[in-house]
PDB file of N, CA and C in Angstrom:
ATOM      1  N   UNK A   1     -92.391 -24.877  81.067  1.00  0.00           N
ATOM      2  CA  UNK A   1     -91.350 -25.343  81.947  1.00  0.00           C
ATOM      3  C   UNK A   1     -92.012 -26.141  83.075  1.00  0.00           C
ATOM      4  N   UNK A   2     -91.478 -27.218  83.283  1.00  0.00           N
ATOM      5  CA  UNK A   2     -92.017 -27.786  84.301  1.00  0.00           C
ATOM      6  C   UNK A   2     -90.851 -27.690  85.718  1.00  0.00           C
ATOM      7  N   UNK A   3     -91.239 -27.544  86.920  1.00  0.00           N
ATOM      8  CA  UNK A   3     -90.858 -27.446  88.036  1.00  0.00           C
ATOM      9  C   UNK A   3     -91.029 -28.916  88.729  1.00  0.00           C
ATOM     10  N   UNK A   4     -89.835 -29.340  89.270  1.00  0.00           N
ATOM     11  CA  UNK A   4     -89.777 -30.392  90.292  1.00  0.00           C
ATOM     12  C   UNK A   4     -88.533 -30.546  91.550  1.00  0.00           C
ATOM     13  N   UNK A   5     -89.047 -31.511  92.228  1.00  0.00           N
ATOM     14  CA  UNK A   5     -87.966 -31.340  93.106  1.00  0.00           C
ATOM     15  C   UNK A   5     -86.918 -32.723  93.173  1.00  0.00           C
ATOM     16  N   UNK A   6     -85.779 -32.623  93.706  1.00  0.00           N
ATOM     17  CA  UNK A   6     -84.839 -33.879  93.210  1.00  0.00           C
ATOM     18  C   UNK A   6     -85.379 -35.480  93.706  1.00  0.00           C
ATOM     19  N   UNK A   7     -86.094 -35.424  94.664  1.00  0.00           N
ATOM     20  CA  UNK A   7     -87.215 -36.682  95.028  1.00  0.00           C
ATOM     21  C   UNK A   7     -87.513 -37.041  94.252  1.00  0.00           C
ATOM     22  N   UNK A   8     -89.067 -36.569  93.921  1.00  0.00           N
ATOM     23  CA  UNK A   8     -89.535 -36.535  92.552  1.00  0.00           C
ATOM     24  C   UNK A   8     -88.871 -36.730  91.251  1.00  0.00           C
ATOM     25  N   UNK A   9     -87.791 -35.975  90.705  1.00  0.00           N
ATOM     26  CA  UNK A   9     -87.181 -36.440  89.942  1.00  0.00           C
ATOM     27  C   UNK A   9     -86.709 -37.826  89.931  1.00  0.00           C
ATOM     28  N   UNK A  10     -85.789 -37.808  90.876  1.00  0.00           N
ATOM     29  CA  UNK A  10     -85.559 -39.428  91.103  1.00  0.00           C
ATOM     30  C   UNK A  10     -86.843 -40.814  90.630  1.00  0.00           C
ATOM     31  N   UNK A  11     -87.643 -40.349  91.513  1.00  0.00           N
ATOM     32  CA  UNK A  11     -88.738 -41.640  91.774  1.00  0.00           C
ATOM     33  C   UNK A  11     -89.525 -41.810  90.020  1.00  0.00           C
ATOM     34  N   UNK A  12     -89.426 -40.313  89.729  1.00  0.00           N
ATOM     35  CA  UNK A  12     -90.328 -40.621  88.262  1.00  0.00           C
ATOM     36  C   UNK A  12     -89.205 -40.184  87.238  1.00  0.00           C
ATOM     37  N   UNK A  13     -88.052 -40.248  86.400  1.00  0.00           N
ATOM     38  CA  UNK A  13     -87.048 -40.516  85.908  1.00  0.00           C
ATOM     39  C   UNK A  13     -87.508 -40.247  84.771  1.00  0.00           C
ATOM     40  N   UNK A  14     -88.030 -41.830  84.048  1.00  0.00           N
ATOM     41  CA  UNK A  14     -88.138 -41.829  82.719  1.00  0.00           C
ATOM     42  C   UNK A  14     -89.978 -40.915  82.506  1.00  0.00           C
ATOM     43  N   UNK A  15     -90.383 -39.873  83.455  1.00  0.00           N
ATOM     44  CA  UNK A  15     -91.216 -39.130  82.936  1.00  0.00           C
ATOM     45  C   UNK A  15     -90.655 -37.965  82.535  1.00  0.00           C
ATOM     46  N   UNK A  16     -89.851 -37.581  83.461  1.00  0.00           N
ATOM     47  CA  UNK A  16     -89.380 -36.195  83.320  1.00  0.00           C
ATOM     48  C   UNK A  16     -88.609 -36.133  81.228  1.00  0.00           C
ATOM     49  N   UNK A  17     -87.290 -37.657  81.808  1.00  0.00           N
ATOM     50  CA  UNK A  17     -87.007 -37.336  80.602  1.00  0.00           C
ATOM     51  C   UNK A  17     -87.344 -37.464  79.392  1.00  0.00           C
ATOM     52  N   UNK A  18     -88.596 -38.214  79.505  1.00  0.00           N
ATOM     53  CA  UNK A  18     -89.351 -38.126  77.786  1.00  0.00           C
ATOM     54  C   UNK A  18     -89.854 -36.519  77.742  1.00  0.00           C
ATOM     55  N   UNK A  19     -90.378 -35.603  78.923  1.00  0.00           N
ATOM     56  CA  UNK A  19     -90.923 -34.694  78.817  1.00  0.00           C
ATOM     57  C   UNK A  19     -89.666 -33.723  78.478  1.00  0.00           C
ATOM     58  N   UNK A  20     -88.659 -34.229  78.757  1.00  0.00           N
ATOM     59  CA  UNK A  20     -87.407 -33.304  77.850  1.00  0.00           C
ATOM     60  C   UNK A  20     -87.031 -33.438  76.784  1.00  0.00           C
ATOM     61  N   UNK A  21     -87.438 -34.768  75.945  1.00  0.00           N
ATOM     62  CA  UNK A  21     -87.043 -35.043  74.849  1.00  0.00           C
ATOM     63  C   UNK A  21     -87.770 -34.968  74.288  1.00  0.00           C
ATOM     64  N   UNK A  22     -89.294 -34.305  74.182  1.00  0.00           N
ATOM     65  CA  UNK A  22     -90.184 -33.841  73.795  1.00  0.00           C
ATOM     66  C   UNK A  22     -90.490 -32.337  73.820  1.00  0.00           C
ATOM     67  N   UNK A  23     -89.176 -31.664  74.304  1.00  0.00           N
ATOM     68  CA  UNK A  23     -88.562 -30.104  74.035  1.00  0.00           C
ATOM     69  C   UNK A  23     -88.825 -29.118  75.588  1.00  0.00           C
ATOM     70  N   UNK A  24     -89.189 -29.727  76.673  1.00  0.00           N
ATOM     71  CA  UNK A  24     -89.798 -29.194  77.482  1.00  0.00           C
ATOM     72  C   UNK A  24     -88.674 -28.841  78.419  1.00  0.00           C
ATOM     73  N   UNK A  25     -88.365 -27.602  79.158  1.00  0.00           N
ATOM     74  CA  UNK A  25     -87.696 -28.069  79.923  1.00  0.00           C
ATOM     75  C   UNK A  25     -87.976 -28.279  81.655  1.00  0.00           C
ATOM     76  N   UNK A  26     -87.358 -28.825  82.119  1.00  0.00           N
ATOM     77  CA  UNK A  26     -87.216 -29.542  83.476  1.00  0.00           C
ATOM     78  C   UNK A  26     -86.520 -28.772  84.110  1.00  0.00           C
ATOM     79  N   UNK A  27     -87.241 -27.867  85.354  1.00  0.00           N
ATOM     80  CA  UNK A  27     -86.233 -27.361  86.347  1.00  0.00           C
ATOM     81  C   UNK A  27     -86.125 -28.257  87.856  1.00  0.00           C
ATOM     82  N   UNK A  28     -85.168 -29.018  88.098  1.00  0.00           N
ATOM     83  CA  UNK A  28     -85.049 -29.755  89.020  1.00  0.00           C
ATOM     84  C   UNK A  28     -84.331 -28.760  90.119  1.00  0.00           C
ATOM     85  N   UNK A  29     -85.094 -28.650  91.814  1.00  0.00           N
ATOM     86  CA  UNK A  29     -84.991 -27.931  92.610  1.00  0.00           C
ATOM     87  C   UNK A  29     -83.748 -29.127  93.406  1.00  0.00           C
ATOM     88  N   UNK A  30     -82.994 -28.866  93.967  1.00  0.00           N
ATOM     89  CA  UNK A  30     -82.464 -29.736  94.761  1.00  0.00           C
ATOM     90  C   UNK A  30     -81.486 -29.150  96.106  1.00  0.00           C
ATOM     91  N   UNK A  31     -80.632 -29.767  96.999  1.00  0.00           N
ATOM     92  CA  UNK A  31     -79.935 -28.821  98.140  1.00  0.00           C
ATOM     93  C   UNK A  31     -78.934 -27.988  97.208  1.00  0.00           C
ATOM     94  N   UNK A  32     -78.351 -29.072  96.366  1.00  0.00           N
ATOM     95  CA  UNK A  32     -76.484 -28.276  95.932  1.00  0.00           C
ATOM     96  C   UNK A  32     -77.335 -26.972  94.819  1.00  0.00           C
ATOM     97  N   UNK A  33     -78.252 -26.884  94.976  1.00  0.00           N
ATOM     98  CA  UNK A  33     -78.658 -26.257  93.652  1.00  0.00           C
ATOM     99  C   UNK A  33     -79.748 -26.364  92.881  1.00  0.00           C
ATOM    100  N   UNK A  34     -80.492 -25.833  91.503  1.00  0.00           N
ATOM    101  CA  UNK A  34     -80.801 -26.054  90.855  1.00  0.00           C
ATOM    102  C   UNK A  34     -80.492 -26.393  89.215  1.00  0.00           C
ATOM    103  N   UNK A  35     -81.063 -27.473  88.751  1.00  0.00           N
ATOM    104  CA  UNK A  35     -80.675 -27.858  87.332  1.00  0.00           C
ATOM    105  C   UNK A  35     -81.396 -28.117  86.451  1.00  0.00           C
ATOM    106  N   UNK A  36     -81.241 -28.005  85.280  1.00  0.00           N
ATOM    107  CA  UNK A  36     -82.094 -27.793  84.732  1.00  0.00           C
ATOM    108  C   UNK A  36     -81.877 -29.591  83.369  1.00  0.00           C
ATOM    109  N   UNK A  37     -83.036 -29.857  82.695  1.00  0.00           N
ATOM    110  CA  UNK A  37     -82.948 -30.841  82.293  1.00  0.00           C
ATOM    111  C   UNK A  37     -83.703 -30.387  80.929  1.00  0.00           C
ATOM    112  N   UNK A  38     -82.803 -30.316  79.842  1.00  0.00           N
ATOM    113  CA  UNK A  38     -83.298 -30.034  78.743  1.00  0.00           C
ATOM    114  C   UNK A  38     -82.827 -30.385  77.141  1.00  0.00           C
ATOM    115  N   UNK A  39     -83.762 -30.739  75.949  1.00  0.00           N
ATOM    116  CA  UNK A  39     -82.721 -31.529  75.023  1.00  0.00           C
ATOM    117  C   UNK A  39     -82.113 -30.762  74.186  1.00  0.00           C
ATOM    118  N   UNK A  40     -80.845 -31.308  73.860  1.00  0.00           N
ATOM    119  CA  UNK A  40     -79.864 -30.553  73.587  1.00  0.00           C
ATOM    120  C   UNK A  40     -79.939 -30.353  71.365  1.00  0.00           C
ATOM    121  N   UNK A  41     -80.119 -29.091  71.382  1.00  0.00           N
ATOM    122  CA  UNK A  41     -80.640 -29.393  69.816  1.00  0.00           C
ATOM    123  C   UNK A  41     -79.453 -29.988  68.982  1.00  0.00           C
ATOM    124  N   UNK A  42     -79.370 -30.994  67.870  1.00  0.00           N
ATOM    125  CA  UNK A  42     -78.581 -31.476  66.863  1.00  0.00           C
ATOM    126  C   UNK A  42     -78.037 -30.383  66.618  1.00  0.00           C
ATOM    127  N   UNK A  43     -76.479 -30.841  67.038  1.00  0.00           N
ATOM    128  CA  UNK A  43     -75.673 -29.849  66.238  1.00  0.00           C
ATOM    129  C   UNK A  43     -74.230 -30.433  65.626  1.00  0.00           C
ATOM    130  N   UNK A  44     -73.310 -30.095  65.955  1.00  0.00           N
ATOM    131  CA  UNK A  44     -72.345 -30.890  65.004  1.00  0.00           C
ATOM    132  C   UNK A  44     -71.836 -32.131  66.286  1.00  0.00           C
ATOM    133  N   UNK A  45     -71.247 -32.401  65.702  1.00  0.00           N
ATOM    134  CA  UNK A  45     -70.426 -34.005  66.385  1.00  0.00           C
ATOM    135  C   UNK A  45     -69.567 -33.569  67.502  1.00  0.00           C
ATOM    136  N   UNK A  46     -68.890 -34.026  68.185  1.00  0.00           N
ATOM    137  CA  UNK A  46     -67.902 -34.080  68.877  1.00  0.00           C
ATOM    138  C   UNK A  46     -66.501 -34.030  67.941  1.00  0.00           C
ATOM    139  N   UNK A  47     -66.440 -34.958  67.405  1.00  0.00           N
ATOM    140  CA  UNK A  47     -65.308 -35.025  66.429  1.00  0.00           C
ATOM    141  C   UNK A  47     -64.801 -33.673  65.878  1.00  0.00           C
ATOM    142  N   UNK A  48     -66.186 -33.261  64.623  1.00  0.00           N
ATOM    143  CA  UNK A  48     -66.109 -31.880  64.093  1.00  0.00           C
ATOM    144  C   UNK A  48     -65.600 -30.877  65.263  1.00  0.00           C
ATOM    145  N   UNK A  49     -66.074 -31.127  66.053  1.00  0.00           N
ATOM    146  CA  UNK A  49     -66.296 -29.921  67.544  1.00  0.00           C
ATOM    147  C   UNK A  49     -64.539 -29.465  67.142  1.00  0.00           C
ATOM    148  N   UNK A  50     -63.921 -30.912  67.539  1.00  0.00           N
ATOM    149  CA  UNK A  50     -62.514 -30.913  67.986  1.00  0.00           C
ATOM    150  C   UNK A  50     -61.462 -30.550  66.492  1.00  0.00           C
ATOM    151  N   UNK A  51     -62.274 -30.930  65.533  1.00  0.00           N
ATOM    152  CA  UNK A  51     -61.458 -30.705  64.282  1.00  0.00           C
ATOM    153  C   UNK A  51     -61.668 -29.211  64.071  1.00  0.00           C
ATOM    154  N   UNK A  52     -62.375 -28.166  64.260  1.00  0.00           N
ATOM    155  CA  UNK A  52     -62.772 -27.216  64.184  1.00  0.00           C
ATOM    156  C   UNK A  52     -62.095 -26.061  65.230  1.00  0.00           C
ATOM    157  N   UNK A  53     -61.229 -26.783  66.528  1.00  0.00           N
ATOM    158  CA  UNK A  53     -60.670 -26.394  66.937  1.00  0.00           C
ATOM    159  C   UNK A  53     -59.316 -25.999  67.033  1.00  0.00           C
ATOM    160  N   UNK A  54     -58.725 -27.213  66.505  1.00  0.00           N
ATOM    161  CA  UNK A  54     -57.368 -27.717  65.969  1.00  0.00           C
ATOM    162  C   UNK A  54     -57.022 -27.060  64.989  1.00  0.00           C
ATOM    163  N   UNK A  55     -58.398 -26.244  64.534  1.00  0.00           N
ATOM    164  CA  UNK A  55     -57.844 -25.504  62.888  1.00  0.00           C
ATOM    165  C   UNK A  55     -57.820 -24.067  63.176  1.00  0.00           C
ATOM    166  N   UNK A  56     -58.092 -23.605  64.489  1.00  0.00           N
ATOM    167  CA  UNK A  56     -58.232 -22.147  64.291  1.00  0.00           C
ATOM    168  C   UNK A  56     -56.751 -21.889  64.684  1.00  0.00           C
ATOM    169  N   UNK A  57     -56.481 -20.546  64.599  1.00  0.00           N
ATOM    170  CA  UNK A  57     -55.305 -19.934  64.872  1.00  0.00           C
ATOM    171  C   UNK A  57     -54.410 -20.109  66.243  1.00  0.00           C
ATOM    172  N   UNK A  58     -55.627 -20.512  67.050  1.00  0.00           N
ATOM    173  CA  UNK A  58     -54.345 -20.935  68.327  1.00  0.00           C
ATOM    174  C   UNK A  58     -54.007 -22.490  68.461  1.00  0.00           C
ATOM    175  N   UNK A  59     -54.616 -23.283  67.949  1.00  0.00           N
ATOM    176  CA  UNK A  59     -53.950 -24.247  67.255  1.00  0.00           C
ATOM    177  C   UNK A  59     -54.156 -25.861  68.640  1.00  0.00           C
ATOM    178  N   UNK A  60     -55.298 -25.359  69.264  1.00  0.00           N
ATOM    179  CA  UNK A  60     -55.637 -25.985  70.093  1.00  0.00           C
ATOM    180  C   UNK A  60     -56.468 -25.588  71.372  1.00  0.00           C
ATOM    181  N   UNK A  61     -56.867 -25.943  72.406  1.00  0.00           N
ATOM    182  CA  UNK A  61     -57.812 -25.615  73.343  1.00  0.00           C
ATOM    183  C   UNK A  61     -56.984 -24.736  74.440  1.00  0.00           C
ATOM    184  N   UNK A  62     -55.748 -25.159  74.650  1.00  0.00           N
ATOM    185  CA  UNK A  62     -54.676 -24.079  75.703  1.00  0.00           C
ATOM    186  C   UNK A  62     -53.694 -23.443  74.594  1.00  0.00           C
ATOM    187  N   UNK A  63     -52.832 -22.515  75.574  1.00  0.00           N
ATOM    188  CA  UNK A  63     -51.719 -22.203  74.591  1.00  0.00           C
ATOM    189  C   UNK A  63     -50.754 -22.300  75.627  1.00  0.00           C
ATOM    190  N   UNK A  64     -49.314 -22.422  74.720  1.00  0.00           N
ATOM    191  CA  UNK A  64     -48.119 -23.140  75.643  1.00  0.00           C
ATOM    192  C   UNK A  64     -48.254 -23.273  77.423  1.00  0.00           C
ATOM    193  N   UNK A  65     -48.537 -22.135  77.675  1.00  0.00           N
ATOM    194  CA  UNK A  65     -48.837 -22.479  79.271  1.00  0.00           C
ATOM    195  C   UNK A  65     -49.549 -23.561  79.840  1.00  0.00           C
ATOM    196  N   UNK A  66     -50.684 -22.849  79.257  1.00  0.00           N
ATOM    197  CA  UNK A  66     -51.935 -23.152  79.979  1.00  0.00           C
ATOM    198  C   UNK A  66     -51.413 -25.309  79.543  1.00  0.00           C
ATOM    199  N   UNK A  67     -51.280 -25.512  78.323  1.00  0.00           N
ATOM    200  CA  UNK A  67     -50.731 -26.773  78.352  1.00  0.00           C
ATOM    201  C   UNK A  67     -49.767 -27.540  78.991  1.00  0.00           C
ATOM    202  N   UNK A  68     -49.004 -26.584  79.619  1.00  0.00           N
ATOM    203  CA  UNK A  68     -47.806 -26.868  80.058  1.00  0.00           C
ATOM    204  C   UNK A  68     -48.250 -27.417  81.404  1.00  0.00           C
ATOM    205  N   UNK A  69     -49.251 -26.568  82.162  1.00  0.00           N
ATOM    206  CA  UNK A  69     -49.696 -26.562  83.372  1.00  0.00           C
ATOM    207  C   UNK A  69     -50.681 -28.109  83.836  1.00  0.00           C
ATOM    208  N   UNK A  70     -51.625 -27.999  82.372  1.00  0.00           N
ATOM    209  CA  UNK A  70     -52.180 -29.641  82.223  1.00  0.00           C
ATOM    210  C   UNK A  70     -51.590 -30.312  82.602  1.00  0.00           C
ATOM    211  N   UNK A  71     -50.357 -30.809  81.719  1.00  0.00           N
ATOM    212  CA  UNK A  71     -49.532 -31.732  81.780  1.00  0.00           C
ATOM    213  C   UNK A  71     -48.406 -31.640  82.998  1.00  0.00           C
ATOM    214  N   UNK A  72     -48.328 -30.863  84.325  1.00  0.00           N
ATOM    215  CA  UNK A  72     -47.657 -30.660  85.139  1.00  0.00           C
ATOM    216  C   UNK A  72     -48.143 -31.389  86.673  1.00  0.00           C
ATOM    217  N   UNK A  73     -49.711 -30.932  86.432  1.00  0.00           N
ATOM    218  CA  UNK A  73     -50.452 -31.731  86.563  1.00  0.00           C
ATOM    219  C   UNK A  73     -50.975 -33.295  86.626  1.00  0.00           C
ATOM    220  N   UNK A  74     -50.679 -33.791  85.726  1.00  0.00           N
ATOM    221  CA  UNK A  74     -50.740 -34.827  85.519  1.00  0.00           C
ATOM    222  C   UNK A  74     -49.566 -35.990  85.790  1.00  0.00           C
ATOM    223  N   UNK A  75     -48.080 -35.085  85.702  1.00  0.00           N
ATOM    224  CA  UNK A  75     -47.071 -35.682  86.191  1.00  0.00           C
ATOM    225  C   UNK A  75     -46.958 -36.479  87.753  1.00  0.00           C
ATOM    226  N   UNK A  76     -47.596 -35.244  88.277  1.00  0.00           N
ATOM    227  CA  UNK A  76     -47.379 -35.448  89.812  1.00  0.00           C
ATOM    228  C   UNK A  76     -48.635 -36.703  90.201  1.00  0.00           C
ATOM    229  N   UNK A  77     -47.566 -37.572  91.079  1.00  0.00           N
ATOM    230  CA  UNK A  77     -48.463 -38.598  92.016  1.00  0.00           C
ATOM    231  C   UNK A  77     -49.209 -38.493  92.983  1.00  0.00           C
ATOM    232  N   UNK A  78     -49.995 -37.484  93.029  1.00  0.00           N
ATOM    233  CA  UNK A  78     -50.370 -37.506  94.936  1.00  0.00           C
ATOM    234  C   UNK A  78     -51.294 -38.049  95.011  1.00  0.00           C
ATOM    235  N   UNK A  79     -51.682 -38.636  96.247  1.00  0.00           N
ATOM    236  CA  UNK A  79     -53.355 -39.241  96.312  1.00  0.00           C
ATOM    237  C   UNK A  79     -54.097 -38.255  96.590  1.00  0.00           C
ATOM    238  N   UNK A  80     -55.245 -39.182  96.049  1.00  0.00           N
ATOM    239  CA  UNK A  80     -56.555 -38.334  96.183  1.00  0.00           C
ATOM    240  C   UNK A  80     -56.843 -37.902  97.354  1.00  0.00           C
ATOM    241  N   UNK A  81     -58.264 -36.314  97.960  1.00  0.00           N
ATOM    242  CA  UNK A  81     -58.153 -35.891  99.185  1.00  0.00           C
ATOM    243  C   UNK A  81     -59.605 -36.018  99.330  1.00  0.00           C
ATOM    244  N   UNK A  82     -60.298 -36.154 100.328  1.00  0.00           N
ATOM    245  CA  UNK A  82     -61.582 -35.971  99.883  1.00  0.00           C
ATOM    246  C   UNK A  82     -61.325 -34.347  99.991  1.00  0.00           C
ATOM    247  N   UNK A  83     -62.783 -33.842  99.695  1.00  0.00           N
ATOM    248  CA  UNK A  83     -63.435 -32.240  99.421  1.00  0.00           C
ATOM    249  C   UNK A  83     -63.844 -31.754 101.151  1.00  0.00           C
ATOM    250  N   UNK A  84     -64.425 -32.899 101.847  1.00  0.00           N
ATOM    251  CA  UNK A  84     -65.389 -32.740 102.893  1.00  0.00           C
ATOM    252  C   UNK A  84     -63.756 -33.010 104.140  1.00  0.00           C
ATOM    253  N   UNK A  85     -64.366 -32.100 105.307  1.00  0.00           N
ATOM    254  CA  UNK A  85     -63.003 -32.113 106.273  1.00  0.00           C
ATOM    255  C   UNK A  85     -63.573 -33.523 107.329  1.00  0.00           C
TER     256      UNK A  85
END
């Protein structure tokens, strides 16, 4: 595992991430947190992901509510707020 800090990360970029795509992982230290930078092994598609979902018994990613609530969501116009006061 290699250790760095978000500076560093920044300034040297394409080192870190060949050293992740070469299986290693990257713990990037930073204020909001730490993260980690690591490659993600071949696995199925996105597509499959979603076809695989669509087929199980609840017949999608929410159920009536939780969909209902998405899309209730999405109706409404309000503007954006920032996060910060």
């Amino acid at each position: 595992m290699i250790e760095t800090n978000a500076r560093e990360f920044a300034r040297h970029f394409p080192r870190f991430r060949a050293q992740a795509a070469a299986g290693q992982t990257v713990r990037i230290r930073a204020p909001d947190g730490t993260f980690l930078l690591v490659r993600e092994p071949r696995g199925i598609a996105a597509g499959d992901f979603l076809n695989r979902l669509t087929a199980g018994p609840a017949r999608g990613l929410f159920d009536e509510g939780g969909a209902d609530a998405v899309e209730e969501g999405r109706r409404r116009a309000a503007p954006a707020r920032s996060p910060w006061p």
